[in-house]
N, C-alpha and C. Protein backbone atom coordinates (compact mmCIF):
# COMPACT_ATOMS: atom_id res chain seq x y z
N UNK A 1 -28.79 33.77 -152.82
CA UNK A 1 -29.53 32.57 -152.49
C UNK A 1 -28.54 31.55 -151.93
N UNK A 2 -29.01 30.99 -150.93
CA UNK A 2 -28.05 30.14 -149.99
C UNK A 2 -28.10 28.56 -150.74
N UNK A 3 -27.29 27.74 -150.39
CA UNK A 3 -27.82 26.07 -151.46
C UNK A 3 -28.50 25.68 -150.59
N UNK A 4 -28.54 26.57 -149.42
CA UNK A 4 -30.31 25.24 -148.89
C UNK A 4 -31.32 25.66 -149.06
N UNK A 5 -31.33 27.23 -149.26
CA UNK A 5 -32.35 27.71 -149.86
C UNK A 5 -32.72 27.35 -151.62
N UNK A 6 -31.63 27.21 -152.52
CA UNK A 6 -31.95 26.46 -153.54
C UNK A 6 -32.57 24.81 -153.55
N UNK A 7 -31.79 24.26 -152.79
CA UNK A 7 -32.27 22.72 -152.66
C UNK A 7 -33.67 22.74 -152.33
N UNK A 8 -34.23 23.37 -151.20
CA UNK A 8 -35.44 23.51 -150.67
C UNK A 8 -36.27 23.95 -151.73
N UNK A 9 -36.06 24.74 -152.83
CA UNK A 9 -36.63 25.66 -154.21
C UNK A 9 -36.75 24.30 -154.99
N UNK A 10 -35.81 23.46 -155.41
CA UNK A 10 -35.88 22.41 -156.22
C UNK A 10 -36.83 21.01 -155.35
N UNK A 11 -37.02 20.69 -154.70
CA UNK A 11 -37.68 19.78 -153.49
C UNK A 11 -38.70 20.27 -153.80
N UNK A 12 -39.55 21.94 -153.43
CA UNK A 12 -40.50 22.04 -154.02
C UNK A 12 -41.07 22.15 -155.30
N UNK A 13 -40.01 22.03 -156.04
CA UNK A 13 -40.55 21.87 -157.34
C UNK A 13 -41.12 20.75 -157.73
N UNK A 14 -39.87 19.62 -156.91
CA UNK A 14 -40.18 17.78 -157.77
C UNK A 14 -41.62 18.07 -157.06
N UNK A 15 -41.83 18.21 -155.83
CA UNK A 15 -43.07 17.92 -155.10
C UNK A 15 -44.41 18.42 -156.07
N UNK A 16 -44.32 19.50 -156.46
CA UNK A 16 -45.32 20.41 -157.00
C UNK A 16 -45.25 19.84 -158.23
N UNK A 17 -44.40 19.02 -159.11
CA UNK A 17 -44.59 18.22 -160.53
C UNK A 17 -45.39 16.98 -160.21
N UNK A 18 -44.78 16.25 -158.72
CA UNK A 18 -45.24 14.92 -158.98
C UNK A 18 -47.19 15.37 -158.23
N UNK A 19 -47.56 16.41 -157.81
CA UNK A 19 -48.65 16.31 -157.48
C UNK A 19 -49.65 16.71 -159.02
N UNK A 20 -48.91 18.08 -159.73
CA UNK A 20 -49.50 17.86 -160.82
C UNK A 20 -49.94 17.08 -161.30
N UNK A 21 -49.05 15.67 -161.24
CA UNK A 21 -49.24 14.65 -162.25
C UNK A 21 -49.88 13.84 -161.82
N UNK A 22 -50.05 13.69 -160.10
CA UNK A 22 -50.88 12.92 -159.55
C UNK A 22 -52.47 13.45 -159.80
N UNK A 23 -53.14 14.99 -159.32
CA UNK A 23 -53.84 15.12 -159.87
C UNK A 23 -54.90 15.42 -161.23
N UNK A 24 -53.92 15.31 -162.10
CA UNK A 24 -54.18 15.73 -163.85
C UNK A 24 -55.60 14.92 -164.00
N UNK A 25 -55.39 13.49 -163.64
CA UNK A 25 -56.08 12.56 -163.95
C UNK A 25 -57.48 12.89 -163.46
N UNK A 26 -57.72 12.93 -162.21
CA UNK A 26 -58.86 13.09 -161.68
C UNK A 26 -59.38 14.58 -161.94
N UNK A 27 -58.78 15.53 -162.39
CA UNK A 27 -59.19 17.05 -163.17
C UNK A 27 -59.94 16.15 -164.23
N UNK A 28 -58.85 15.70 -165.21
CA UNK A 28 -59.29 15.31 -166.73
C UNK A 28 -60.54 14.51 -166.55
N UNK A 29 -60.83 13.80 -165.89
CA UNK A 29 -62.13 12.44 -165.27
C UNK A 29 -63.24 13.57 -164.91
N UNK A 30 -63.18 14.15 -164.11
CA UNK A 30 -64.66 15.51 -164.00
C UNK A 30 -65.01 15.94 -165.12
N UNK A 31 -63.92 16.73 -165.61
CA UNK A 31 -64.20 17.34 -166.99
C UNK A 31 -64.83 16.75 -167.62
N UNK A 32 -64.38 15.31 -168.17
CA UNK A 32 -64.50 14.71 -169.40
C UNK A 32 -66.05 14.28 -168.95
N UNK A 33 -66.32 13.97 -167.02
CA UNK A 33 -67.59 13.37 -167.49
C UNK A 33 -68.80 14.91 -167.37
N UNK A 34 -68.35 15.95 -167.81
CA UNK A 34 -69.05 17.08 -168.06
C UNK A 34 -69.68 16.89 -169.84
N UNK A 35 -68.77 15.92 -171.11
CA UNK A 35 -68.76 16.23 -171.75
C UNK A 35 -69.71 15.46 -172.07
N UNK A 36 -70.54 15.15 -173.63
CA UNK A 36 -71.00 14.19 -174.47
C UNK A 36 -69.70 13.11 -174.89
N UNK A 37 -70.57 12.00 -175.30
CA UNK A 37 -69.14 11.41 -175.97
C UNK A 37 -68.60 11.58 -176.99
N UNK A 38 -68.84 12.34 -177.95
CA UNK A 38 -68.34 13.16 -179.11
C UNK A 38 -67.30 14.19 -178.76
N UNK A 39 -67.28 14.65 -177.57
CA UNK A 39 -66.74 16.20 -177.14
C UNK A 39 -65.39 15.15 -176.18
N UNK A 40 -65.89 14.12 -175.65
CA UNK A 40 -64.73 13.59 -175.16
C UNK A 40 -63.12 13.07 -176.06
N UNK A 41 -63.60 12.88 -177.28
CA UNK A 41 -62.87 11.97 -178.13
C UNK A 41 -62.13 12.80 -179.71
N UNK A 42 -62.95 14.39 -179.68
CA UNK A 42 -62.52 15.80 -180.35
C UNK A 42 -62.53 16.80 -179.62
N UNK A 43 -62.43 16.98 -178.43
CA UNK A 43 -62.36 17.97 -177.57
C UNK A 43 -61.21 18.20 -176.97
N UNK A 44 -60.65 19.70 -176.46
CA UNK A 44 -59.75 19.95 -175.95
C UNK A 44 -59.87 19.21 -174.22
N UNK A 45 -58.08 18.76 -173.86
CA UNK A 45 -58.20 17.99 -172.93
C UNK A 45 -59.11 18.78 -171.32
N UNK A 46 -58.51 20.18 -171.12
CA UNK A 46 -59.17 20.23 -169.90
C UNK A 46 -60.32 21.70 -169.59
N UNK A 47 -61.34 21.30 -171.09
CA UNK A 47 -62.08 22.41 -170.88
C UNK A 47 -63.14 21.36 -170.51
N UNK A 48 -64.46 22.23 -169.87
CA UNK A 48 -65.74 21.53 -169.50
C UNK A 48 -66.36 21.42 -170.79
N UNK A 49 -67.46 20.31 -170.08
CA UNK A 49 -68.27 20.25 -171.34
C UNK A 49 -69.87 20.38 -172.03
N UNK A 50 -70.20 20.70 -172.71
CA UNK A 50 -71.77 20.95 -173.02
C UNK A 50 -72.34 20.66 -172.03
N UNK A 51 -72.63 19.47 -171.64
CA UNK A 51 -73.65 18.28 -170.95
C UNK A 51 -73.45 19.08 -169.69
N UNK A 52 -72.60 19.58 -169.25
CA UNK A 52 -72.30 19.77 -167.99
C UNK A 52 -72.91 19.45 -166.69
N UNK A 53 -73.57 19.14 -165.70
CA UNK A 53 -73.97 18.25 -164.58
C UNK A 53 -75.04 17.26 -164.86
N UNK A 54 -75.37 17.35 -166.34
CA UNK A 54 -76.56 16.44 -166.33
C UNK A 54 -76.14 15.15 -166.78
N UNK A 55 -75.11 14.96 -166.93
CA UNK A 55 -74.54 13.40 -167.17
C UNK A 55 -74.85 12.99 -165.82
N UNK A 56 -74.67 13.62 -164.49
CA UNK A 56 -74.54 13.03 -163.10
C UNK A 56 -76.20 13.13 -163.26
N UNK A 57 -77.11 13.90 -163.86
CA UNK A 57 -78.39 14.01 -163.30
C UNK A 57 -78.89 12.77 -163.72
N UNK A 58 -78.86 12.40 -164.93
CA UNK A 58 -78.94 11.15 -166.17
C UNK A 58 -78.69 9.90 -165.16
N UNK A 59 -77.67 10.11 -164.74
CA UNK A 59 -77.09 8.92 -164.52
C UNK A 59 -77.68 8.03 -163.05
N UNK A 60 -78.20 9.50 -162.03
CA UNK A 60 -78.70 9.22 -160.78
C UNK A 60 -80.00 8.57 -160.89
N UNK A 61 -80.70 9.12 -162.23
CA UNK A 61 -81.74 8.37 -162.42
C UNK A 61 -81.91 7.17 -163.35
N UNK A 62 -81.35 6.55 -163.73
CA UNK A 62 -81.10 5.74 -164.39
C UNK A 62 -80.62 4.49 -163.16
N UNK A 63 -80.04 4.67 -162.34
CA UNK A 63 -79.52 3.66 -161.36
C UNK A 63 -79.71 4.11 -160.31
N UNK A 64 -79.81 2.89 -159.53
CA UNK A 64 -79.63 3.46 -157.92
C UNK A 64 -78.71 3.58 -157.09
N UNK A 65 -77.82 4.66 -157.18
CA UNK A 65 -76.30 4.73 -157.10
C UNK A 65 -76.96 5.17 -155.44
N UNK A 66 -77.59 5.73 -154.59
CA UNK A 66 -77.64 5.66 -153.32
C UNK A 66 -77.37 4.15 -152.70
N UNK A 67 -78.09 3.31 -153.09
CA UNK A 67 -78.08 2.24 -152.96
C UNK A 67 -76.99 1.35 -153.44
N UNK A 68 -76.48 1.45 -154.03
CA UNK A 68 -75.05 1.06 -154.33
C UNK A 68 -73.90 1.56 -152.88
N UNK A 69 -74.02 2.57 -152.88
CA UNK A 69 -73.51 3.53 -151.96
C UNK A 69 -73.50 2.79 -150.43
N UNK A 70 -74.56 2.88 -150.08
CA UNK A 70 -75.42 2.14 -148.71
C UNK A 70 -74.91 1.17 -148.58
N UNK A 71 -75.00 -0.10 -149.91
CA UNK A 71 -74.48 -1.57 -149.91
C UNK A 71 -72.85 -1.59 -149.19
N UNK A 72 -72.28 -0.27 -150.39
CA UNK A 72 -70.64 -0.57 -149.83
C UNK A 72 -70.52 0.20 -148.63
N UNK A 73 -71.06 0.69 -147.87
CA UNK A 73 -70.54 1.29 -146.76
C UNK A 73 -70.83 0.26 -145.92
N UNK A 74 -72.12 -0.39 -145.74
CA UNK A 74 -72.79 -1.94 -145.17
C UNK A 74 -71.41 -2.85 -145.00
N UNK A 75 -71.23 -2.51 -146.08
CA UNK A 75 -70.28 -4.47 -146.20
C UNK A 75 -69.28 -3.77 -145.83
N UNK A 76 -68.66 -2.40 -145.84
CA UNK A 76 -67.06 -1.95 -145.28
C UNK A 76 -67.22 -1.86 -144.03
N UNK A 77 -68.31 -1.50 -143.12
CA UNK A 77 -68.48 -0.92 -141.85
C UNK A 77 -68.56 -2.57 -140.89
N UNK A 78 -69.38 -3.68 -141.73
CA UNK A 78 -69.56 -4.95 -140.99
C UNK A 78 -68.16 -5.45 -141.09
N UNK A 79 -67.26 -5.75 -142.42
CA UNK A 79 -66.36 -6.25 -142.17
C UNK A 79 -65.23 -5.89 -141.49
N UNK A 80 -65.09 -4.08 -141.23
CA UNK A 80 -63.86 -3.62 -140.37
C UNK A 80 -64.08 -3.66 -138.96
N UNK A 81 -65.89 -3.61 -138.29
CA UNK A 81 -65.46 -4.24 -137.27
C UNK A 81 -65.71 -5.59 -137.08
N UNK A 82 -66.08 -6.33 -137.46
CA UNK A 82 -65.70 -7.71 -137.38
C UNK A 82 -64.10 -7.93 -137.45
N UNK A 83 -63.51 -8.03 -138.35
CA UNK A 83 -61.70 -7.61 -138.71
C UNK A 83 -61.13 -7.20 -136.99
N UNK A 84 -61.47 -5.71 -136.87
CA UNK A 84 -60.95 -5.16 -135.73
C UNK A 84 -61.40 -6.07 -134.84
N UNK A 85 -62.73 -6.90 -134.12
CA UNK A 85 -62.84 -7.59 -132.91
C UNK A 85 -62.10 -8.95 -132.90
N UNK A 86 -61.87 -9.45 -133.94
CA UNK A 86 -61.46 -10.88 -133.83
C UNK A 86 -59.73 -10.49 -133.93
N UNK A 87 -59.72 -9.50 -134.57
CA UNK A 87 -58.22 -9.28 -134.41
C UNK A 87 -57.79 -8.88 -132.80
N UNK A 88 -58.62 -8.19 -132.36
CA UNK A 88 -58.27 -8.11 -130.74
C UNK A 88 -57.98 -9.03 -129.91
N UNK A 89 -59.72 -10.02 -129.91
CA UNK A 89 -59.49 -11.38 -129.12
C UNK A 89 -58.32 -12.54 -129.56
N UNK A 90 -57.76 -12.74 -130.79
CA UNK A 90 -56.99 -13.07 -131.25
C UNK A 90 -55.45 -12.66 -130.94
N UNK A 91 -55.12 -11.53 -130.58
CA UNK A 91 -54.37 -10.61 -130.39
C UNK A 91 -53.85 -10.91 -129.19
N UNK A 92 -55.19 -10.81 -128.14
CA UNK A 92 -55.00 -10.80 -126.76
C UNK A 92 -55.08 -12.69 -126.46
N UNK A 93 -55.36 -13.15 -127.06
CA UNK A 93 -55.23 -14.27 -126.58
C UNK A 93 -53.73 -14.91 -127.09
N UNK A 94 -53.35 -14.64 -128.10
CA UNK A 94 -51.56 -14.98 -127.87
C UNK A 94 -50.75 -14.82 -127.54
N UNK A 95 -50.84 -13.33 -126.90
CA UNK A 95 -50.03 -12.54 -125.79
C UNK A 95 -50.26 -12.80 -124.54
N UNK A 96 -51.12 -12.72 -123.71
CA UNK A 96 -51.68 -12.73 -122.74
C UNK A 96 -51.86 -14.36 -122.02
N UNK A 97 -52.69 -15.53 -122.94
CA UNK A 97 -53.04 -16.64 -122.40
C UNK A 97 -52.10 -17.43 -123.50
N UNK A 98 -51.11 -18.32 -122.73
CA UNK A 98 -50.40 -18.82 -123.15
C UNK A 98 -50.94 -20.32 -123.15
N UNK A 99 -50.88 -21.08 -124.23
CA UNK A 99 -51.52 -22.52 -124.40
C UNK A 99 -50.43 -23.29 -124.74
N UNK A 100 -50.95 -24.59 -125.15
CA UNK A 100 -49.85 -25.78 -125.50
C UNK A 100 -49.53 -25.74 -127.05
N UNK A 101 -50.70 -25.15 -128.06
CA UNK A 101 -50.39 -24.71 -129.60
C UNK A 101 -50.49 -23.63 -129.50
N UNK A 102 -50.40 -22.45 -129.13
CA UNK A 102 -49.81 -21.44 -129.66
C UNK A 102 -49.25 -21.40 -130.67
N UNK A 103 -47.71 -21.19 -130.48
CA UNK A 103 -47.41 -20.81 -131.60
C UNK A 103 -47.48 -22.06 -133.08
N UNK A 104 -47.79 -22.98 -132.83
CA UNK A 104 -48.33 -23.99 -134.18
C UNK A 104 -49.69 -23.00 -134.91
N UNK A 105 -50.22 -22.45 -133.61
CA UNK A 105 -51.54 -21.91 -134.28
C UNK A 105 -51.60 -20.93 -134.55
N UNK A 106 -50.26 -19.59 -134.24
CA UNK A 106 -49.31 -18.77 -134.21
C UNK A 106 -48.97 -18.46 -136.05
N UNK A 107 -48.53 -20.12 -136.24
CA UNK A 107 -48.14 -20.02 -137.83
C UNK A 107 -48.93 -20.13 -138.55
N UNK A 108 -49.79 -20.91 -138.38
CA UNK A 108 -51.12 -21.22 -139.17
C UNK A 108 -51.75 -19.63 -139.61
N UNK A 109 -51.89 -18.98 -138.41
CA UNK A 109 -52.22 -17.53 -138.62
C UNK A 109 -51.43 -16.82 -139.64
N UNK A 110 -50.24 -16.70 -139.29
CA UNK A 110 -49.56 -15.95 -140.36
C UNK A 110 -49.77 -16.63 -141.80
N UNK A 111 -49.15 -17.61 -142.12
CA UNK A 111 -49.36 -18.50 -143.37
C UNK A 111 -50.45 -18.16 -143.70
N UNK A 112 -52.02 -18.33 -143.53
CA UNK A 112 -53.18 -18.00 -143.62
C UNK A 112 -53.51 -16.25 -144.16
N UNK A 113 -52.47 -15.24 -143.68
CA UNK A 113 -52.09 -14.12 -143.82
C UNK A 113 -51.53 -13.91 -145.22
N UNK A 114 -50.50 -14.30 -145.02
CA UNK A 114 -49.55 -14.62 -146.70
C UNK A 114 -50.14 -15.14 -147.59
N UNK A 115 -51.36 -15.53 -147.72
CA UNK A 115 -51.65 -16.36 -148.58
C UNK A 115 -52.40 -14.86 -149.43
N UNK A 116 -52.09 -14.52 -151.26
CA UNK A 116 -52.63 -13.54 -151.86
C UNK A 116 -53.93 -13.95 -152.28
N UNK A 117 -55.27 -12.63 -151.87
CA UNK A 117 -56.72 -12.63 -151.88
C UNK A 117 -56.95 -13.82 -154.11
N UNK A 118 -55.97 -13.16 -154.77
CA UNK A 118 -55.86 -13.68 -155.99
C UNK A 118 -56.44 -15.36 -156.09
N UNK A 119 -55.23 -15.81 -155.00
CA UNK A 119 -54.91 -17.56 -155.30
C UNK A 119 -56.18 -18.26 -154.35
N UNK A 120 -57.25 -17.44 -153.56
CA UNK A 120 -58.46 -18.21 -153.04
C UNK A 120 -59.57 -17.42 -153.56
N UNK A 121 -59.81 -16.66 -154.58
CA UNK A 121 -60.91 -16.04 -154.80
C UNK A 121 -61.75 -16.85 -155.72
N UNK A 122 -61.59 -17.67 -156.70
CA UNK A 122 -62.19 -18.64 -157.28
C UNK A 122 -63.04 -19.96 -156.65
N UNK A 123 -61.89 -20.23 -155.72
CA UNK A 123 -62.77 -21.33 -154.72
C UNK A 123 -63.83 -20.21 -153.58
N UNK A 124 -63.46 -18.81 -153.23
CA UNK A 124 -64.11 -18.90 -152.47
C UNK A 124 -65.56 -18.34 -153.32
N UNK A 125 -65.64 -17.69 -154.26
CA UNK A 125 -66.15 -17.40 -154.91
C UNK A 125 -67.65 -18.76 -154.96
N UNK A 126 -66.74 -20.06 -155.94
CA UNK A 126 -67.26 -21.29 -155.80
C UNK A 126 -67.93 -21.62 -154.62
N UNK A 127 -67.69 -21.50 -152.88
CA UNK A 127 -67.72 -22.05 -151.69
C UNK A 127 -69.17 -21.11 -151.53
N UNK A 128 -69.05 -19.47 -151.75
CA UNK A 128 -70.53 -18.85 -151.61
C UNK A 128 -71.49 -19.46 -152.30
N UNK A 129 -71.30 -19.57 -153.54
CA UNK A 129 -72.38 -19.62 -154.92
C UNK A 129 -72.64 -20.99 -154.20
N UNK A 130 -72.18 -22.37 -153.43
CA UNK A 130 -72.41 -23.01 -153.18
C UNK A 130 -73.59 -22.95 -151.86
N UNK A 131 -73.28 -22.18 -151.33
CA UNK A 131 -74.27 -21.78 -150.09
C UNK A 131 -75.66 -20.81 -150.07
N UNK A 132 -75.37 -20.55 -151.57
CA UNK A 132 -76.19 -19.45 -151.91
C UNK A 132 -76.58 -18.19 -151.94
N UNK A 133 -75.10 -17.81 -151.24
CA UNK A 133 -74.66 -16.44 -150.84
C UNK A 133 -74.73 -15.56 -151.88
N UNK A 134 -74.46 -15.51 -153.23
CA UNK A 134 -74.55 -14.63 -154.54
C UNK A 134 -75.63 -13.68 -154.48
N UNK A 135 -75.01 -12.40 -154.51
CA UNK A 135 -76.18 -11.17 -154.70
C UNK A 135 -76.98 -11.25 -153.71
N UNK A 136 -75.92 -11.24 -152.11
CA UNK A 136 -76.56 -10.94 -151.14
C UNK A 136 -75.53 -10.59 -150.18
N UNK A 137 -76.26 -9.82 -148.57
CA UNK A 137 -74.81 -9.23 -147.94
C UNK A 137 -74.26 -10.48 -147.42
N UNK A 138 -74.27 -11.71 -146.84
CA UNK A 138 -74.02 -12.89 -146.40
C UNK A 138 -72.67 -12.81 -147.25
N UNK A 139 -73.12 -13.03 -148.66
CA UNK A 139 -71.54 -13.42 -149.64
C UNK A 139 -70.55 -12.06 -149.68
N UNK A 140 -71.10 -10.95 -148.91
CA UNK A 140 -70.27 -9.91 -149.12
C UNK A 140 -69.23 -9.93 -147.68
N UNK A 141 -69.89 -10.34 -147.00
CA UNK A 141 -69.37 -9.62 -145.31
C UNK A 141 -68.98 -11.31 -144.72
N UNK A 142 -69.42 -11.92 -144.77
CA UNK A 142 -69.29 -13.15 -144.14
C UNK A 142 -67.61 -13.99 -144.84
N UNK A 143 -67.48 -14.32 -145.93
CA UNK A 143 -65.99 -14.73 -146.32
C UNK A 143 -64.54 -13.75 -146.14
């Protein structure tokens, strides 16, 4: 065995540990929601469980997870292209058409960028509920 043929042997190993470990979780999460909650909490970690697909059957009828579904694809599909068009015209207009604020309005942009979703989610939160946006797509897609 050559050492690049060993190195290459060990490389696939770390690789093949750290995916193990990446997927364990989402194995153990199927399984477990195969089980009752008794079987989750005395049960071996990665066997299936009693209940087996009818927790998902239970559960489809109990809520309207289509509709949940629909909502977030709604509000991901309006806001990425909205995102993508204003980022274009935006884009092309600071490259292309050169003005007297530019770059003042240049920074404003970035700064506006930097700023973490954390430190404005309360006011903006506040700014919908003020408009009446709550538990509707307006407060989802529009801020």
């Amino acid at each position: 065995m050559t050492r690049e043929h060993g190195r290459s042997l060990i490389q696939y190993a770390i690789l093949t540990v750290i995916v193990v470990a990446t997927l364990y979780p989402i194995v153990w999460m199927f399984l477990a929601s195969t089980k009752t909650n008794i079987e989750i909490f005395t049960g071996a970690g990665l066997s299936p469980g009693s209940a087996g697909l009818g927790n998902y059957q239970s559960s489809f009828s109990q809520r309207p997870f289509l509709l949940y579904l629909l909502n977030s694809v709604l509000a991901a599909t309006v806001s990425v292209v909205v995102t993508v068009l204003l980022g274009c015209f935006a884009s092309y207009s600071f490259t292309k058409l050169p003005f007297r604020l530019s770059k003042v309005l240049w920074v404003v942009v970035l700064a506006s960028i930097m700023i973490p979703i954390e430190a404005i989610a309360i006011p903006l939160y506040l700014q919908v509920n003020s408009f009446g946006w709550v538990n509707s797509y307006a407060g989802i897609v529009i801020p």
